[in-house]
C-alpha atoms as a PDB file:
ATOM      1  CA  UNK A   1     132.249 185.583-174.878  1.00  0.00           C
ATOM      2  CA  UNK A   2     131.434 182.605-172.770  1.00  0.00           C
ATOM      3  CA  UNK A   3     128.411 181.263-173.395  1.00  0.00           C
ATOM      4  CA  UNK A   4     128.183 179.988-170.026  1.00  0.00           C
ATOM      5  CA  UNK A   5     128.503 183.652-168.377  1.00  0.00           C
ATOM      6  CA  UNK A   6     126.791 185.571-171.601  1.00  0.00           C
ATOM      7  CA  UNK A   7     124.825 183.244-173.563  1.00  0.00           C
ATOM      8  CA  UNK A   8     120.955 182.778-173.613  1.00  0.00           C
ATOM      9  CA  UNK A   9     120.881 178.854-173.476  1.00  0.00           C
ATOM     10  CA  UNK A  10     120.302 177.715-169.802  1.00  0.00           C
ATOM     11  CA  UNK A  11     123.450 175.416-168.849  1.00  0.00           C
ATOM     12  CA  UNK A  12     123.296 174.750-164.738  1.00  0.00           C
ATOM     13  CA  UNK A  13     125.448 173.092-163.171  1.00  0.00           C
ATOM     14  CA  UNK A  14     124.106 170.110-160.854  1.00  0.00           C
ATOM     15  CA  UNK A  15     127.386 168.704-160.304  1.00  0.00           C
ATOM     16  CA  UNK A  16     128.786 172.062-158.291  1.00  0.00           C
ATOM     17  CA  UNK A  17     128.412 170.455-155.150  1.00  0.00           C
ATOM     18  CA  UNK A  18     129.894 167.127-156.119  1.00  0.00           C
ATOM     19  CA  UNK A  19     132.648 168.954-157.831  1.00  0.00           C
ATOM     20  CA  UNK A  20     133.047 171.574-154.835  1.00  0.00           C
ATOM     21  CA  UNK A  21     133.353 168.290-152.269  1.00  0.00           C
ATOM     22  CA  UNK A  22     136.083 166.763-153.906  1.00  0.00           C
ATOM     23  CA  UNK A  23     138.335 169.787-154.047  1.00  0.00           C
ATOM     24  CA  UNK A  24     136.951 171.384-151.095  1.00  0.00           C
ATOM     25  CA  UNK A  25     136.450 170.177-147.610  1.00  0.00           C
ATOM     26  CA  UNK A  26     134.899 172.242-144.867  1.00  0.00           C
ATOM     27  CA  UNK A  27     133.012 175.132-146.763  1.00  0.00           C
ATOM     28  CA  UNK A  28     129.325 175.831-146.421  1.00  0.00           C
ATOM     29  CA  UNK A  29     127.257 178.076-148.971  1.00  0.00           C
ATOM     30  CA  UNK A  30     126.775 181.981-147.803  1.00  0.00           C
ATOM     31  CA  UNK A  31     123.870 183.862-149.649  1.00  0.00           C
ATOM     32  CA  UNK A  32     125.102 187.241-149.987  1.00  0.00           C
ATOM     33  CA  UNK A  33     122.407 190.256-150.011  1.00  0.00           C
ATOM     34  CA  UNK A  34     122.609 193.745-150.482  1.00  0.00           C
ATOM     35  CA  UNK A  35     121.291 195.437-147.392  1.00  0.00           C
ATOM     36  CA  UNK A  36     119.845 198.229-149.095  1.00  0.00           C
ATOM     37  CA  UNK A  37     117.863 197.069-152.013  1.00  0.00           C
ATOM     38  CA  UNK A  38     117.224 193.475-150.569  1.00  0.00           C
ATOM     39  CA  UNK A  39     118.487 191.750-153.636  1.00  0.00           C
ATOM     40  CA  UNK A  40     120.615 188.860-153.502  1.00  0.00           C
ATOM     41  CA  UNK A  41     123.344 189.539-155.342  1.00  0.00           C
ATOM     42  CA  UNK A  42     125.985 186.047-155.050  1.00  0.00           C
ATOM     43  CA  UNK A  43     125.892 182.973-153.780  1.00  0.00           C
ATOM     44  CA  UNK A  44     129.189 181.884-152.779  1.00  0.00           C
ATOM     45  CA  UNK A  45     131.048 179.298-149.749  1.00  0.00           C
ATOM     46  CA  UNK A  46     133.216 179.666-146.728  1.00  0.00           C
ATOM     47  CA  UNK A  47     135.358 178.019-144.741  1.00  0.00           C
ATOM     48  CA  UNK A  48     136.030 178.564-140.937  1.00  0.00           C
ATOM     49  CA  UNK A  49     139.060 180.856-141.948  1.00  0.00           C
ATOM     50  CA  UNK A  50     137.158 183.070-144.572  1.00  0.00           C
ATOM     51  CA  UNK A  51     134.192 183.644-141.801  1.00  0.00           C
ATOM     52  CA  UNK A  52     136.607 184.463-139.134  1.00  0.00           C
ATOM     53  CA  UNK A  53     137.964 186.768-141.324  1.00  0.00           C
ATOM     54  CA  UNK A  54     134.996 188.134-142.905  1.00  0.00           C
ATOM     55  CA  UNK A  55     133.609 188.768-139.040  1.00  0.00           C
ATOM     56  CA  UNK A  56     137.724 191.104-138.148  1.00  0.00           C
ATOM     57  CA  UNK A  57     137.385 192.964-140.887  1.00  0.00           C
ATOM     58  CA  UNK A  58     134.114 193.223-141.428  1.00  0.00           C
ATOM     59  CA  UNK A  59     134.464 192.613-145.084  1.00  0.00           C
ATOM     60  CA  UNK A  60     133.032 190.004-147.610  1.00  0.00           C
ATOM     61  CA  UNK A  61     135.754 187.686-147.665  1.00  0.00           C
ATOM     62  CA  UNK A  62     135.091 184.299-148.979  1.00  0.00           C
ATOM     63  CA  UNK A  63     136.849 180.976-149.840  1.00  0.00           C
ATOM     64  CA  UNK A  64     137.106 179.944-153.594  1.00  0.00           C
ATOM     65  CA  UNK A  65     135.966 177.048-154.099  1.00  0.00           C
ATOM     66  CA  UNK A  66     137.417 177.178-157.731  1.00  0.00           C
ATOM     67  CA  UNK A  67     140.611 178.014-156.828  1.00  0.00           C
ATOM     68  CA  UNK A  68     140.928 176.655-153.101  1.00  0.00           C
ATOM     69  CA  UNK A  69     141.696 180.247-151.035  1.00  0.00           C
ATOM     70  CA  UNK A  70     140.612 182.656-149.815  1.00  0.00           C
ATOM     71  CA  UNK A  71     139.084 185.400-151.687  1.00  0.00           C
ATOM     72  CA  UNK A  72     138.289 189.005-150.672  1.00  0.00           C
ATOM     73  CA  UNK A  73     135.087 189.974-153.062  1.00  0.00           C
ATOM     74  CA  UNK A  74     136.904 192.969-155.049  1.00  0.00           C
ATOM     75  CA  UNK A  75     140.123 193.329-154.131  1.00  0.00           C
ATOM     76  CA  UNK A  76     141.501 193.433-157.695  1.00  0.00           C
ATOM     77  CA  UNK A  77     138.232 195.184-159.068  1.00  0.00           C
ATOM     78  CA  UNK A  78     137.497 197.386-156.639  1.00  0.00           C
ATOM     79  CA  UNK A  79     134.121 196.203-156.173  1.00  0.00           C
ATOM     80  CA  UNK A  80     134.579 196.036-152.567  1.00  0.00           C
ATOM     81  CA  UNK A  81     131.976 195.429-149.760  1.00  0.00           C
ATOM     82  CA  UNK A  82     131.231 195.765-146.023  1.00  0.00           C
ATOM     83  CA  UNK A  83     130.059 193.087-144.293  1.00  0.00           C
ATOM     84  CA  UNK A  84     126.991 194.788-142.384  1.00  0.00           C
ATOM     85  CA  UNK A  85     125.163 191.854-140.590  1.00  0.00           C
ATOM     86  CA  UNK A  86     125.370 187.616-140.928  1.00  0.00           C
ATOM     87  CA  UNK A  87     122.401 185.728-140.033  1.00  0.00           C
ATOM     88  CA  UNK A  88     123.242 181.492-139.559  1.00  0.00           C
ATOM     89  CA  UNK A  89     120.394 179.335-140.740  1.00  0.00           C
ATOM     90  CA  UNK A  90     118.570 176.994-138.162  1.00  0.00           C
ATOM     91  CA  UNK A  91     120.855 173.901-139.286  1.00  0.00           C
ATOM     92  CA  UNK A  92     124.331 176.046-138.737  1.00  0.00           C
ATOM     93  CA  UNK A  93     124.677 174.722-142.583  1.00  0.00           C
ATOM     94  CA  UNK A  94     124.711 177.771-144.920  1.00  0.00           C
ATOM     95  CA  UNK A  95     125.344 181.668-144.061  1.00  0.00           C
ATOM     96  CA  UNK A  96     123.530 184.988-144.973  1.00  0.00           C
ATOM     97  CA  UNK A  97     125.610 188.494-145.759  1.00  0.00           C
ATOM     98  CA  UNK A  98     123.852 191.559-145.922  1.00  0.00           C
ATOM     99  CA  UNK A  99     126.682 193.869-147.062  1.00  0.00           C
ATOM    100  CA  UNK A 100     126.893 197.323-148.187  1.00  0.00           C
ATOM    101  CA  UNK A 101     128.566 197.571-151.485  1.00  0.00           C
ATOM    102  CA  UNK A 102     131.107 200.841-151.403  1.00  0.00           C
ATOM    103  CA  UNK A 103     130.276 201.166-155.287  1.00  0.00           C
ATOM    104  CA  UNK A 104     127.883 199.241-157.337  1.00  0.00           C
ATOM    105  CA  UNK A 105     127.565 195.696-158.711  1.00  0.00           C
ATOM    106  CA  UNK A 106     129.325 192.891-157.917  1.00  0.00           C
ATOM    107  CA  UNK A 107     130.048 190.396-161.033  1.00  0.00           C
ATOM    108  CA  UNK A 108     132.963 189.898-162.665  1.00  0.00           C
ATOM    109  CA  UNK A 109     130.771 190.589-165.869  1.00  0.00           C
ATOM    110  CA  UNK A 110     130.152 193.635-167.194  1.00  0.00           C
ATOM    111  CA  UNK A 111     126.851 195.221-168.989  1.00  0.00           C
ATOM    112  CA  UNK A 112     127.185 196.989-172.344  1.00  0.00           C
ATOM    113  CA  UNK A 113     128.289 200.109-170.281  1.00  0.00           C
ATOM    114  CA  UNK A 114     131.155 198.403-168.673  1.00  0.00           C
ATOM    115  CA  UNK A 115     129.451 198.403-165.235  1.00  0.00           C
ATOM    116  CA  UNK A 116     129.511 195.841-162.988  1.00  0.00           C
ATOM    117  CA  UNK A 117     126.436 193.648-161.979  1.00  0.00           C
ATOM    118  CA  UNK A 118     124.624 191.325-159.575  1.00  0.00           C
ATOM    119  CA  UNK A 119     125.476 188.150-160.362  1.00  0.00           C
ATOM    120  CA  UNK A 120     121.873 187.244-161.010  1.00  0.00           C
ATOM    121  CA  UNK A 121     121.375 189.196-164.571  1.00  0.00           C
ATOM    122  CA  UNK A 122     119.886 186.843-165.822  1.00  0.00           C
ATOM    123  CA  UNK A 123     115.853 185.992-166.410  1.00  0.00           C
ATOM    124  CA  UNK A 124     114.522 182.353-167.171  1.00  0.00           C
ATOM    125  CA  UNK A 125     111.697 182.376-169.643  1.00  0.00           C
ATOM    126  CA  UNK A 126     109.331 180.238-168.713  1.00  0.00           C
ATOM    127  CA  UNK A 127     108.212 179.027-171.793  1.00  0.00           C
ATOM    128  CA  UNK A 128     111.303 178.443-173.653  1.00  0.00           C
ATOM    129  CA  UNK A 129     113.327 177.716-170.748  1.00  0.00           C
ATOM    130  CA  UNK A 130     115.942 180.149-172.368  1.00  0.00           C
ATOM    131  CA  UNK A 131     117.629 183.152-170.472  1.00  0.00           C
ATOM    132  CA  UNK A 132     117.006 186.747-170.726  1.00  0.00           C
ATOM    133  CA  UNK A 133     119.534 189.263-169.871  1.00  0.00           C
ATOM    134  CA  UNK A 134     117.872 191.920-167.822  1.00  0.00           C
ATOM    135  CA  UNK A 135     120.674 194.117-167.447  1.00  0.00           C
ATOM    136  CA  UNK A 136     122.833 193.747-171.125  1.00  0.00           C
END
């Protein structure tokens, strides 16, 4: 178990975008949102190729910034998604993806079921500043 992904102590990362710049030039951060229940379910980047893409096949298809290409959301899990609307903030900096998932959940983490979930499964606790899994 990674303690990162499953544990309860709160470990962010505030060197992502440091870490993301040296490795990866060109890629802006896309919010993704599920267009039906309004939660946002990743956060993620692109690159000019990965939106281009996204926008043919109207797919979420992003760029990994951990492995430097491209990366179709599901592809080997079957967690697919449509790409439904994108919305460009004011800046043209960062993107927003409402997408329809085509089954449900979209972390590679599972709950205790085995089902996939939103990336965001996890509750800070406001007085211990420890994490809560909402969806174990």
């Amino acid at each position: 178990m990674s303690q990162i992904e499953e544990g309860n102590a709160l470990m962010l990362d505030f060197g992502k975008i440091a870490k993301i710049a040296e490795r990866c030039r060109d890629v802006i951060p896309v919010a993704v949102q599920n267009l039906d229940t309004g939660e946002v379910i990743l956060v993620a980047y692109t690159n000019e190729l990965a939106f281009r893409k996204s926008l043919e096949a109207r797919r979420l298809i992003l760029w990994s910034t951990s492995r430097n290409e491209l990366w179709e959301k599901g592809k080997t899990s079957g967690e697919t998604f449509d790409l439904v609307e994108a919305y460009v903030n004011c800046e043209q900096n960062s993107l927003l993806y409402k997408v329809r998932p085509r089954r449900r959940g979209i972390c590679h983490t599972k709950n205790r079921a085995g089902e996939p979930r939103d990336c965001y499964y996890r509750r800070v606790n406001f007085d211990t500043a420890e994490l809560e899994n909402v969806n174990p």
